[in-house]
N, C-alpha and C. Protein backbone atom coordinates (compact mmCIF):
# COMPACT_ATOMS: atom_id res chain seq x y z
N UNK A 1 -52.79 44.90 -40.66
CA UNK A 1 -51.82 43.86 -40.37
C UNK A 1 -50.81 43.77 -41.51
N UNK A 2 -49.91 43.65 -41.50
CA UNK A 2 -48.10 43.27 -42.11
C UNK A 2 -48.02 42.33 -42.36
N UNK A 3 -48.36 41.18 -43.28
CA UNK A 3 -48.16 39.96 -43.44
C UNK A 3 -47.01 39.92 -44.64
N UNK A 4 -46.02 39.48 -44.38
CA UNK A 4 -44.55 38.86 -45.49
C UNK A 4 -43.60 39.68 -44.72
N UNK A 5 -42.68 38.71 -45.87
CA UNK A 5 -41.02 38.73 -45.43
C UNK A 5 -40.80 39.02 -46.76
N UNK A 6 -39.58 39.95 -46.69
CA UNK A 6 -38.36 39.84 -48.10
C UNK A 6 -37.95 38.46 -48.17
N UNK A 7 -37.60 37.92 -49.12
CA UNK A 7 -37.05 36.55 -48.80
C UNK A 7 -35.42 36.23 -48.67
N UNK A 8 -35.33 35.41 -47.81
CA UNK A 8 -33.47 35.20 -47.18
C UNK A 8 -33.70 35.72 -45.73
N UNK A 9 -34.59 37.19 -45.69
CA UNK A 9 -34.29 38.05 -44.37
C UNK A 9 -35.08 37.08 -43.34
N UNK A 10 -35.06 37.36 -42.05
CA UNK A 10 -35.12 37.60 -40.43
C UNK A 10 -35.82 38.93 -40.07
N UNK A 11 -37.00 39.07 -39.85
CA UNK A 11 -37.67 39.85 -38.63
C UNK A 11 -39.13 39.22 -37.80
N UNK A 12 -38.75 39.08 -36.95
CA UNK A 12 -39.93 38.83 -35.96
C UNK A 12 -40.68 40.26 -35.12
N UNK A 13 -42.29 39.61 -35.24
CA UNK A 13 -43.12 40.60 -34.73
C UNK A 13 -44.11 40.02 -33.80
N UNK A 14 -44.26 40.99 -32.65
CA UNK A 14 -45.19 40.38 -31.63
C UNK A 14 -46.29 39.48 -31.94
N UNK A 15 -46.96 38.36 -31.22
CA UNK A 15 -48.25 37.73 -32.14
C UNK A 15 -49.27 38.94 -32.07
N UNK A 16 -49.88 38.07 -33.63
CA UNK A 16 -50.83 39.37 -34.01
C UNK A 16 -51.78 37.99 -34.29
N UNK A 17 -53.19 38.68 -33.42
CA UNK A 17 -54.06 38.16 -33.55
C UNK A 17 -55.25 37.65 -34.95
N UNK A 18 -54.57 38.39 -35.70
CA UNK A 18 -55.48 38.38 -37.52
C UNK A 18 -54.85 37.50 -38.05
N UNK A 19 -53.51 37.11 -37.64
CA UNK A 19 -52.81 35.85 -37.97
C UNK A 19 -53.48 34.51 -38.02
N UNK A 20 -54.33 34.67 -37.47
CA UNK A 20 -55.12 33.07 -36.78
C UNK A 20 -56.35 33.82 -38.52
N UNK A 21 -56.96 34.71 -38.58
CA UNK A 21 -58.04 35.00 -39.47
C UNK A 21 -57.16 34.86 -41.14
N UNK A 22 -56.14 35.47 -41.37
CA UNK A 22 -55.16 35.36 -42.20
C UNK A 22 -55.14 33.82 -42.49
N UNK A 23 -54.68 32.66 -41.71
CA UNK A 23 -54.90 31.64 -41.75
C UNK A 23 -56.26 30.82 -42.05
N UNK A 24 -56.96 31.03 -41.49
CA UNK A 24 -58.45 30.42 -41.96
C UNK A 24 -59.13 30.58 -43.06
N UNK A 25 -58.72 31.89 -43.91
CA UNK A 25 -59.10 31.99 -45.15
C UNK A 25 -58.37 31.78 -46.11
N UNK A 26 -56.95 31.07 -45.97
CA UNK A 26 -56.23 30.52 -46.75
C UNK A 26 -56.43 29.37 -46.96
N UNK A 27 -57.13 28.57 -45.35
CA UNK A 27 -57.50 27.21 -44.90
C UNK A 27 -58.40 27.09 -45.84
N UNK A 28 -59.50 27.87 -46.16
CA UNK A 28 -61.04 27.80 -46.96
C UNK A 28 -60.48 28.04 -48.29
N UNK A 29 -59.50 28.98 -48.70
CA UNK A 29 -58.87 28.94 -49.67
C UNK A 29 -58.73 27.41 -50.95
N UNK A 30 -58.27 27.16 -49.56
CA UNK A 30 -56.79 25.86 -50.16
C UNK A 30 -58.11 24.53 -50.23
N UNK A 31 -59.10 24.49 -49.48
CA UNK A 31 -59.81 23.56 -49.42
C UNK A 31 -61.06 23.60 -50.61
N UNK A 32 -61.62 25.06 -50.86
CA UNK A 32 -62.31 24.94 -52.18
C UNK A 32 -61.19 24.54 -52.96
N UNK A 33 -60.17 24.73 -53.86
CA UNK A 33 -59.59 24.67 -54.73
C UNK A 33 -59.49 22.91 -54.80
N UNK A 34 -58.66 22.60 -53.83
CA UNK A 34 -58.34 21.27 -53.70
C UNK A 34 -59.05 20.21 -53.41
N UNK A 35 -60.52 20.54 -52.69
CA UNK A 35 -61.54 19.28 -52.48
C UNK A 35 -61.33 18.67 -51.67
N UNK A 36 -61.69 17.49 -52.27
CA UNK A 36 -61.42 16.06 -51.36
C UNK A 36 -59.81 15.37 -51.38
N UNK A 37 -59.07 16.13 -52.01
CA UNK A 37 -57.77 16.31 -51.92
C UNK A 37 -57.52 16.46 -50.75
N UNK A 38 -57.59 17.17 -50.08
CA UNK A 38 -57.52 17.24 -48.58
C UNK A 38 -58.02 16.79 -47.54
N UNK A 39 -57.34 16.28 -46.82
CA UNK A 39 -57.64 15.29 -45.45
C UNK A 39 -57.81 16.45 -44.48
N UNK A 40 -56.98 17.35 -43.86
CA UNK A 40 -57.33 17.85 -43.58
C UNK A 40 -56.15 18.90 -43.63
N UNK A 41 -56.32 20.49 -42.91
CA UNK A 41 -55.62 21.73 -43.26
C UNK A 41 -55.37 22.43 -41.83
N UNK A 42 -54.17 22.91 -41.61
CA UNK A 42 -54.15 23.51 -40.17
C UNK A 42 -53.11 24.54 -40.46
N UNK A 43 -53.25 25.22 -39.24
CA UNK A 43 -53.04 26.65 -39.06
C UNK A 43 -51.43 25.84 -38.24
N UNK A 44 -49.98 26.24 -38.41
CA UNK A 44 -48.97 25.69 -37.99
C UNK A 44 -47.91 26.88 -37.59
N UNK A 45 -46.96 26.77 -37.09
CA UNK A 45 -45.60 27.71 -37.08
C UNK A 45 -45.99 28.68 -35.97
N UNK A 46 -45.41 29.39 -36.02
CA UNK A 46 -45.22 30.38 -34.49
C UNK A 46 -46.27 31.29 -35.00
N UNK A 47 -46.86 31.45 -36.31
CA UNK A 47 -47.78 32.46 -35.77
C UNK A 47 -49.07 31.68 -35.41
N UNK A 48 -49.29 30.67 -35.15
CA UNK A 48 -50.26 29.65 -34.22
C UNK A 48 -50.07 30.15 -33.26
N UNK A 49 -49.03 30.30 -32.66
CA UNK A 49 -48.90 30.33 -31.31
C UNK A 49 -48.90 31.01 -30.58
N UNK A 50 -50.09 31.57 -29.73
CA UNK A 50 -50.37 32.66 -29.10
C UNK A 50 -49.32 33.04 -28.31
N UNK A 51 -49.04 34.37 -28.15
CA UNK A 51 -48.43 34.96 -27.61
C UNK A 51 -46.35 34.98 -27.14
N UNK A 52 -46.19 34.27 -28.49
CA UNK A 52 -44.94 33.88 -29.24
C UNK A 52 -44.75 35.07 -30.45
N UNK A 53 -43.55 35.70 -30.67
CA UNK A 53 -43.25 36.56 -31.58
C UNK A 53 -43.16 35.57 -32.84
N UNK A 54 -42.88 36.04 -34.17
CA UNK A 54 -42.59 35.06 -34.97
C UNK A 54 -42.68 36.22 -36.50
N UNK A 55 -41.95 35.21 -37.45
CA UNK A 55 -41.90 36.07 -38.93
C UNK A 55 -43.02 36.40 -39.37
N UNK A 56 -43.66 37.17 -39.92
CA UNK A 56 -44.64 37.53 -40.41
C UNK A 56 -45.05 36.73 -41.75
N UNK A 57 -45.14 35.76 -41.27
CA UNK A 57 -45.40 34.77 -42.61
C UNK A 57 -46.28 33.63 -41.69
N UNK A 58 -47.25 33.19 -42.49
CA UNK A 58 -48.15 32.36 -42.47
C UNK A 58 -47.98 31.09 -42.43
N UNK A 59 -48.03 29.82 -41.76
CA UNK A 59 -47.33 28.40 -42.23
C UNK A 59 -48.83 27.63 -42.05
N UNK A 60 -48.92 26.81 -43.30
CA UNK A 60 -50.32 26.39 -42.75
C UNK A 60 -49.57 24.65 -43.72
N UNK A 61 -49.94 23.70 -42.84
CA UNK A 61 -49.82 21.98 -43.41
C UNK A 61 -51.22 21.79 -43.78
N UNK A 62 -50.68 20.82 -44.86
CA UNK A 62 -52.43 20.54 -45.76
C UNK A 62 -52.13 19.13 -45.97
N UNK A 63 -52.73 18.03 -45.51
CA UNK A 63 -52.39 16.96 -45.27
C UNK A 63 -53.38 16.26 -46.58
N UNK A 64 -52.61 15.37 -47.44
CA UNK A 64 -53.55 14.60 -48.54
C UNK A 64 -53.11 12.80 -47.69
N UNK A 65 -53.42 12.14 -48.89
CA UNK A 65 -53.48 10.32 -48.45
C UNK A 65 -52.41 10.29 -49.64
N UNK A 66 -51.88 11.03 -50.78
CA UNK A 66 -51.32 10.81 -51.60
C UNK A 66 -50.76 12.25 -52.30
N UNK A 67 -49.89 12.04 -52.03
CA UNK A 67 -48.69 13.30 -52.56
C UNK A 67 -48.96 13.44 -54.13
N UNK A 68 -49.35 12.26 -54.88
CA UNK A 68 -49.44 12.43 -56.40
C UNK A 68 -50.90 13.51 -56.77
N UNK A 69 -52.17 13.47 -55.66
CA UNK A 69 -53.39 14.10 -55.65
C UNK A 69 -53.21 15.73 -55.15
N UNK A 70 -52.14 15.96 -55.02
CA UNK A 70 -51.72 17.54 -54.69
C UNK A 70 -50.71 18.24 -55.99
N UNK A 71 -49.61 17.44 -56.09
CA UNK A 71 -49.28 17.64 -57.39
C UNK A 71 -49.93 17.52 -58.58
N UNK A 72 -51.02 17.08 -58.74
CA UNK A 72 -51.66 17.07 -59.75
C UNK A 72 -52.95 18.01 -59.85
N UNK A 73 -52.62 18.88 -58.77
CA UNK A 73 -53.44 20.29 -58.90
C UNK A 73 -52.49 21.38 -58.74
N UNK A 74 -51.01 21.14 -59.28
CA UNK A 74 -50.36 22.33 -59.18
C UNK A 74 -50.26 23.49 -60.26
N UNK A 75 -51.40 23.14 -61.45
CA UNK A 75 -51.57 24.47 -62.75
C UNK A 75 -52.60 25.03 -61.85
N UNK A 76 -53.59 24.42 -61.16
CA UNK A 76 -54.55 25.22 -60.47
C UNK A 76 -54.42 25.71 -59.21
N UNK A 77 -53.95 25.42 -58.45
CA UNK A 77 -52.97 26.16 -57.15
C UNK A 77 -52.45 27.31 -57.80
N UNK A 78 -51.61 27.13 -58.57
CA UNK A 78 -50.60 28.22 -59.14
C UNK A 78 -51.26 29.51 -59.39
N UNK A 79 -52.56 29.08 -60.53
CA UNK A 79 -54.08 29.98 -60.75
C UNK A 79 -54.64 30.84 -59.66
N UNK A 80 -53.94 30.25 -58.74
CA UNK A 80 -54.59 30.96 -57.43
C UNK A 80 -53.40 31.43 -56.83
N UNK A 81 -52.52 31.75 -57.25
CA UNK A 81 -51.51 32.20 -56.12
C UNK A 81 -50.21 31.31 -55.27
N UNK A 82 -50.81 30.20 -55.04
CA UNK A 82 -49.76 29.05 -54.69
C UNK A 82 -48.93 28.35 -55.54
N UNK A 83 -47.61 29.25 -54.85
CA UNK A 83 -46.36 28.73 -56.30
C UNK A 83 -45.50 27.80 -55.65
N UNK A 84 -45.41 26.72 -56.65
CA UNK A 84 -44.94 25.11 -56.13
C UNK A 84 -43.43 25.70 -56.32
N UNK A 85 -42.90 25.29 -54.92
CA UNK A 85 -41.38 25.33 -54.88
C UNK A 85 -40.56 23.65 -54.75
N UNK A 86 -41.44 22.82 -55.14
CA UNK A 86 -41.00 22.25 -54.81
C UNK A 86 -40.44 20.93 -53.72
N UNK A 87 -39.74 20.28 -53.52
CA UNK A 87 -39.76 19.18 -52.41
C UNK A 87 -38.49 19.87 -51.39
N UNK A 88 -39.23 21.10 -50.48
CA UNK A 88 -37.78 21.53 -49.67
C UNK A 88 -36.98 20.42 -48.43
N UNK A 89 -37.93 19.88 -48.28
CA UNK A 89 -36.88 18.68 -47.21
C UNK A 89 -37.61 17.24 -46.97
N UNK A 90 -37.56 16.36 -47.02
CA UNK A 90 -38.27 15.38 -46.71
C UNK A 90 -39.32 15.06 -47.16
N UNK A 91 -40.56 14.01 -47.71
CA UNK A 91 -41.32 14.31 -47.04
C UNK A 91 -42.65 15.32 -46.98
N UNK A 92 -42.00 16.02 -47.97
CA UNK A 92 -43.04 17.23 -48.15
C UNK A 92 -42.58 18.78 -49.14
N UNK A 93 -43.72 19.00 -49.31
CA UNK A 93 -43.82 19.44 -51.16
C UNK A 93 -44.20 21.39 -50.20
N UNK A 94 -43.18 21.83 -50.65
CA UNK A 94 -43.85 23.60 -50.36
C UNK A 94 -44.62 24.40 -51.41
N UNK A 95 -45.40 25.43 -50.75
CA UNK A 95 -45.79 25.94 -52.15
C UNK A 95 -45.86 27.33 -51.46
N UNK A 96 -45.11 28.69 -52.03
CA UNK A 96 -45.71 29.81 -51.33
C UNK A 96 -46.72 30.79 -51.93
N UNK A 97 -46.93 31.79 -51.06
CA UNK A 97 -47.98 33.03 -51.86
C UNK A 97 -46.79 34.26 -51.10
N UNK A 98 -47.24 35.32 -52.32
CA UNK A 98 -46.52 36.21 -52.32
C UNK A 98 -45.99 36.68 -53.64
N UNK A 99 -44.71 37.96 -53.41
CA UNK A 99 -44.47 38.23 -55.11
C UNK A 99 -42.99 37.72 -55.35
N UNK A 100 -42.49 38.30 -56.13
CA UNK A 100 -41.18 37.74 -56.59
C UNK A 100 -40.11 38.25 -55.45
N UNK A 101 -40.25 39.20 -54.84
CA UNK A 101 -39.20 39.52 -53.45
C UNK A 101 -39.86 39.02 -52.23
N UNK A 102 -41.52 38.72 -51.85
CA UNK A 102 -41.71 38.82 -50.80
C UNK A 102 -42.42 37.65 -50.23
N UNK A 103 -42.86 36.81 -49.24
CA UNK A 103 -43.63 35.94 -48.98
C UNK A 103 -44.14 35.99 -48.02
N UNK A 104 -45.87 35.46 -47.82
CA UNK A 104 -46.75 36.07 -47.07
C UNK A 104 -47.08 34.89 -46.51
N UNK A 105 -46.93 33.68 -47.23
CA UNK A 105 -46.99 32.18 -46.54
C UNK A 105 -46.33 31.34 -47.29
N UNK A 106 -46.13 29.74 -46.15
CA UNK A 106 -46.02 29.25 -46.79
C UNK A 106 -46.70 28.12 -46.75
N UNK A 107 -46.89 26.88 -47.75
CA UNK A 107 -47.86 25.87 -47.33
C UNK A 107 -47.00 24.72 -47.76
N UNK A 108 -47.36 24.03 -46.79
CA UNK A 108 -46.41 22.66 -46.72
C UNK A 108 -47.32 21.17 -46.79
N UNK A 109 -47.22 20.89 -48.14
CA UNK A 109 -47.90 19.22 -48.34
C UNK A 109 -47.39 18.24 -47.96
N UNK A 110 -47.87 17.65 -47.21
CA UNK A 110 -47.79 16.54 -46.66
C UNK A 110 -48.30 15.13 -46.47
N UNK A 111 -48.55 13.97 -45.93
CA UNK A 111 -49.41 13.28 -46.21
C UNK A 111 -50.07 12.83 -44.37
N UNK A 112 -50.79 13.07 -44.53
CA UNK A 112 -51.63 13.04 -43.44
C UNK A 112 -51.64 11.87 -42.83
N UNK A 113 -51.02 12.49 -41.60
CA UNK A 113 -51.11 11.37 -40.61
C UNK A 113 -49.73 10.91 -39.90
N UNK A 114 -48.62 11.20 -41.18
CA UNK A 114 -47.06 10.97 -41.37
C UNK A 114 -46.96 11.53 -40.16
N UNK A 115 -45.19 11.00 -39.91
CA UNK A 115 -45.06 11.60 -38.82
C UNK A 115 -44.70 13.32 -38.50
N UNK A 116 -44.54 13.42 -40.22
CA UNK A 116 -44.23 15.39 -40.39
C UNK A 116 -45.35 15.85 -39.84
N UNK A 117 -46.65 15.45 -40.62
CA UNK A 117 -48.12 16.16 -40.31
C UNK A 117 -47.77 15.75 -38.56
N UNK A 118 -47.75 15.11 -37.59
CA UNK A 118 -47.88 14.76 -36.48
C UNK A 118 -46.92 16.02 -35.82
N UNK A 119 -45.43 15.72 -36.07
CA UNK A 119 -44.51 17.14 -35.59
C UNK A 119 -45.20 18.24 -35.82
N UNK A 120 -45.49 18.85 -36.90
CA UNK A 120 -46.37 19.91 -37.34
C UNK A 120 -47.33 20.61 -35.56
N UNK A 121 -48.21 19.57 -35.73
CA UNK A 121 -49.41 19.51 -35.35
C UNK A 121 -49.17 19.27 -32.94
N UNK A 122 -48.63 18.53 -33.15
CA UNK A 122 -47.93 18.17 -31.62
C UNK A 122 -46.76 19.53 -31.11
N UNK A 123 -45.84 20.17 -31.82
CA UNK A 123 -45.22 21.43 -31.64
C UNK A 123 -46.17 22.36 -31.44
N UNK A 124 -47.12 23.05 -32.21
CA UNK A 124 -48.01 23.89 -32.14
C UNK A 124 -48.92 23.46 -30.88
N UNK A 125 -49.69 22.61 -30.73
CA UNK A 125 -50.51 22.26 -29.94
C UNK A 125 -49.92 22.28 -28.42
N UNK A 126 -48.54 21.58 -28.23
CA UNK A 126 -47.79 22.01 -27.21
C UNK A 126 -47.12 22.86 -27.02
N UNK A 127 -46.51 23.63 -27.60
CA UNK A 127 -46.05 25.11 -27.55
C UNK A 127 -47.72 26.12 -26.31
N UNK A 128 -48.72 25.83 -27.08
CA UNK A 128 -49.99 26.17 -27.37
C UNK A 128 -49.92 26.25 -25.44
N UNK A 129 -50.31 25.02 -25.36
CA UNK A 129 -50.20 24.65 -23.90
C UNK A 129 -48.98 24.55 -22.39
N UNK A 130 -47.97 24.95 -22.95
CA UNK A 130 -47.08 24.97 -22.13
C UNK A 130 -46.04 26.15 -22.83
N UNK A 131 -46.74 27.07 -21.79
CA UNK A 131 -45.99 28.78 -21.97
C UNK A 131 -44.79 29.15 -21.84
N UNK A 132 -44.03 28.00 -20.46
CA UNK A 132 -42.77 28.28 -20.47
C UNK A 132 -41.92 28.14 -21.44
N UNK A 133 -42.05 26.98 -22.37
CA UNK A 133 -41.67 26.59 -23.24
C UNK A 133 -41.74 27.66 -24.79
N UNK A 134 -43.27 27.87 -24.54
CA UNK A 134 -43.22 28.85 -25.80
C UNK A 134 -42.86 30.24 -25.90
N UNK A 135 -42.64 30.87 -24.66
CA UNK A 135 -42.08 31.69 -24.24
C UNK A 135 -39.92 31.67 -24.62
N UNK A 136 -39.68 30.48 -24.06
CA UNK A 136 -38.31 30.42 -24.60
C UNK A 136 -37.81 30.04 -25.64
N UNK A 137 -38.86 29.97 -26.80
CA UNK A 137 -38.70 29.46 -27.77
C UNK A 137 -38.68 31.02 -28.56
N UNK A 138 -39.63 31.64 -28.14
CA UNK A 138 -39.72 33.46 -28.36
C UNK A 138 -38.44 34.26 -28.32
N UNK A 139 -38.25 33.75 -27.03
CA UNK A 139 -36.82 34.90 -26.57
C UNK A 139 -35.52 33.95 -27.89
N UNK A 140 -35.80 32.91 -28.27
CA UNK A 140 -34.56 32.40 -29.22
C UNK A 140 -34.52 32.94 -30.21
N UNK A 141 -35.65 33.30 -30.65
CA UNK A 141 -36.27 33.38 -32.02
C UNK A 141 -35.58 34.97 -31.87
N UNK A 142 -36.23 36.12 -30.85
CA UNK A 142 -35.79 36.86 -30.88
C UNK A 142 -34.31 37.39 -31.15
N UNK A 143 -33.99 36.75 -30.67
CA UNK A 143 -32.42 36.53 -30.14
C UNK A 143 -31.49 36.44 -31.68
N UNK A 144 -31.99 35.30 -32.71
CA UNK A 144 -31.72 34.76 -33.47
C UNK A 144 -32.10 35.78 -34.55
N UNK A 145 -32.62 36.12 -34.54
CA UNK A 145 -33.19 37.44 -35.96
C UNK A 145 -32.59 38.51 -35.66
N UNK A 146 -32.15 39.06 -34.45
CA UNK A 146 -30.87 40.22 -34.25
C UNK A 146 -29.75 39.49 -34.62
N UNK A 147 -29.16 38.56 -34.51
CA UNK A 147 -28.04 38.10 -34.72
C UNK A 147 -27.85 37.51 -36.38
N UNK A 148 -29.25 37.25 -36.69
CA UNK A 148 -28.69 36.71 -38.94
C UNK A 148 -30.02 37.59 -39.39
N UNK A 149 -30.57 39.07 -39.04
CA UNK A 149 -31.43 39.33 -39.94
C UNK A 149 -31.25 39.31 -42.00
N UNK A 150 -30.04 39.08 -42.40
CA UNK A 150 -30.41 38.81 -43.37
C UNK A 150 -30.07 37.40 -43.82
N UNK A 151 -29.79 36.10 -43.40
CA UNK A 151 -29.52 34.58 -43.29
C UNK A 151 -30.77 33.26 -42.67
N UNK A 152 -31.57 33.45 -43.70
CA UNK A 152 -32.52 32.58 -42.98
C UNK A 152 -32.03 31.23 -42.47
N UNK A 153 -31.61 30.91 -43.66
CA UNK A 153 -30.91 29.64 -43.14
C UNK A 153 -30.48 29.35 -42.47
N UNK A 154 -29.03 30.25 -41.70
CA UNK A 154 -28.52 30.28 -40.45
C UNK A 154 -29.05 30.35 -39.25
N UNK A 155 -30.78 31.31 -39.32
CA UNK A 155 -31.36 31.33 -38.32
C UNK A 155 -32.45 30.22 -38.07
N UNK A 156 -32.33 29.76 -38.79
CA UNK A 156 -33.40 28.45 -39.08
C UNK A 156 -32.66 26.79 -38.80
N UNK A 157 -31.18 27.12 -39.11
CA UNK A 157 -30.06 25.96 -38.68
C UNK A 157 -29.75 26.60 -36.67
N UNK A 158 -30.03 27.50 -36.56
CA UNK A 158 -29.36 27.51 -35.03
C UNK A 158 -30.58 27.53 -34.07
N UNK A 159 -32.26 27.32 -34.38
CA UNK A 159 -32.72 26.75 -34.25
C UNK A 159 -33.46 25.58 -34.15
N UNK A 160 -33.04 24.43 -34.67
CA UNK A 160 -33.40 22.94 -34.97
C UNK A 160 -32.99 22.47 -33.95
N UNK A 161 -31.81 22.50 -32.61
CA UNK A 161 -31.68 21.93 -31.32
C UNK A 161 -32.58 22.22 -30.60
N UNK A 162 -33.07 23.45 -30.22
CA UNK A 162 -34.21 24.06 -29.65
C UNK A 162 -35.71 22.90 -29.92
N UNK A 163 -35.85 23.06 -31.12
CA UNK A 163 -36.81 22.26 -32.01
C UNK A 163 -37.09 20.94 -31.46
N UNK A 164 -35.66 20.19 -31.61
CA UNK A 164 -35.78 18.88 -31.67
C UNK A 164 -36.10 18.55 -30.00
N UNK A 165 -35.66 20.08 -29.18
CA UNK A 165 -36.31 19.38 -27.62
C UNK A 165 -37.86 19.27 -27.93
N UNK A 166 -38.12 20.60 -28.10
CA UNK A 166 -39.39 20.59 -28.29
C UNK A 166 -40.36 19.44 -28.98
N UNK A 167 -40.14 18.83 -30.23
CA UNK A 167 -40.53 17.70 -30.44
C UNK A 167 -40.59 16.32 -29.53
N UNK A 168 -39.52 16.18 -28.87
CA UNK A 168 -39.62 15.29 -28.22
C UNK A 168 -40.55 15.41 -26.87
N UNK A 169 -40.35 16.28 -25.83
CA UNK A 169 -41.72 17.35 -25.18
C UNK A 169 -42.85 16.73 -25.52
N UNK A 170 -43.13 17.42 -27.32
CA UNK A 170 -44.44 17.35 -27.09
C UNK A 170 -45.06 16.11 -27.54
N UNK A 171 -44.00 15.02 -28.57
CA UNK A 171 -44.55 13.33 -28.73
C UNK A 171 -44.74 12.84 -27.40
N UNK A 172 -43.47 13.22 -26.03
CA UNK A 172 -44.15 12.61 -25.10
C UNK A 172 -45.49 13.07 -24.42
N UNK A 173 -45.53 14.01 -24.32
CA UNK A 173 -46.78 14.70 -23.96
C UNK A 173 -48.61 14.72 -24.44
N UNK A 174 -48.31 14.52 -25.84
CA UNK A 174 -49.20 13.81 -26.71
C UNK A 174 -49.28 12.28 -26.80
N UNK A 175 -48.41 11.73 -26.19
CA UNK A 175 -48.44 10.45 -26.01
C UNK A 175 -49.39 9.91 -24.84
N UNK A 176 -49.00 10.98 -23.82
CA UNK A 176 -49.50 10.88 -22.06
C UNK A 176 -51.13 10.78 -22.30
N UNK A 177 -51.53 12.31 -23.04
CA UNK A 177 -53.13 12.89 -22.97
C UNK A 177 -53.66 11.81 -23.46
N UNK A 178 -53.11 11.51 -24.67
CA UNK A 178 -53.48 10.08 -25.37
C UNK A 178 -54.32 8.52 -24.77
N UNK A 179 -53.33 8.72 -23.93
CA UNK A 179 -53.60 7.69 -22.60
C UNK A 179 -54.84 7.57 -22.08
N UNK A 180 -54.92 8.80 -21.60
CA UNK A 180 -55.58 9.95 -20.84
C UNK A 180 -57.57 9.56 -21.35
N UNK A 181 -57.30 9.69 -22.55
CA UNK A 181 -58.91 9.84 -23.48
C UNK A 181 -59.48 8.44 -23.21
């Protein structure tokens, strides 16, 4: 299996099933290191999502009760590979693995329960379950990495309309099952 990206670039690859195993031992990873730091850890982003193409990079949310109890294991994260980038948008603290050109994941702190951890977790899960959807979310993606393979940003900005249907989708939808239990 091919896991990373150059960083800046665009390429998507069919789902690959070791993606989900790739993930779980980052999950066990991130959870010895961090403890009871963690609420809990999930497998996120298109390579969750069966049978969705997606970057060859790993996205996994690690949900704490307190953003100060994650940063304050960032000399020992680091020890291990997870390099703190920082607060990239909102809300939540990134950290990747990989080398100085390439990245193989990324992990996104959060605080559990928020409504990020919830988007996270409700996109994947509904993507998960409703194919049409994750299917045209594929062909964008596709679409979008021929057109900015070297502009992440751009391909990551001309996806967020797409996104924001999808979020709304799946809060209502997770709202319904909800009901449902």
């Amino acid at each position: 299996m091919k896991l990373g990206l150059r960083r800046g670039t665009v390429a998507v690859e069919p789902h690959n099933a070791e993606w989900e195993t790739a993930a779980q031992q980052t999950i066990a990873q991130l959870r010895s290191i961090l403890g009871s730091v963690v609420t809990d850890a999930q497998h996120i982003g298109s390579t969750s999502i069966k049978g969705i193409c997606a970057k060859p990079i790993i996205d996994i949310v690690v949900g704490a009760a307190d953003f100060n109890d994650i940063l304050g294991m960032n000399d020992v994260l680091e020890k291990n590979g997870f390099i703190f980038r920082g607060q990239d948008v909102p809300e939540q603290y990134l950290y990747v693995c990989g080398d100085a050109d390439t990245r193989t994941h990324h992990i996104h702190a959060v605080i559990y329960g928020s409504e990020v951890w919830n988007n996270y977790i409700n996109m994947r899960d509904y993507l998960n379950c409703h194919r049409d959807d994750a299917q045209a979310y594929s062909q964008l993606k596709e679409k979008l990495a021929e057109q900015y393979p070297d502009d992440r940003n751009k391909y990551t900005e001309m996806k967020s309309a797409f996104i924001s249907e999808i979020l709304a989708k799946a809060h209502q939808w997770r709202n319904s099952i909800s009901k449902d239990i």
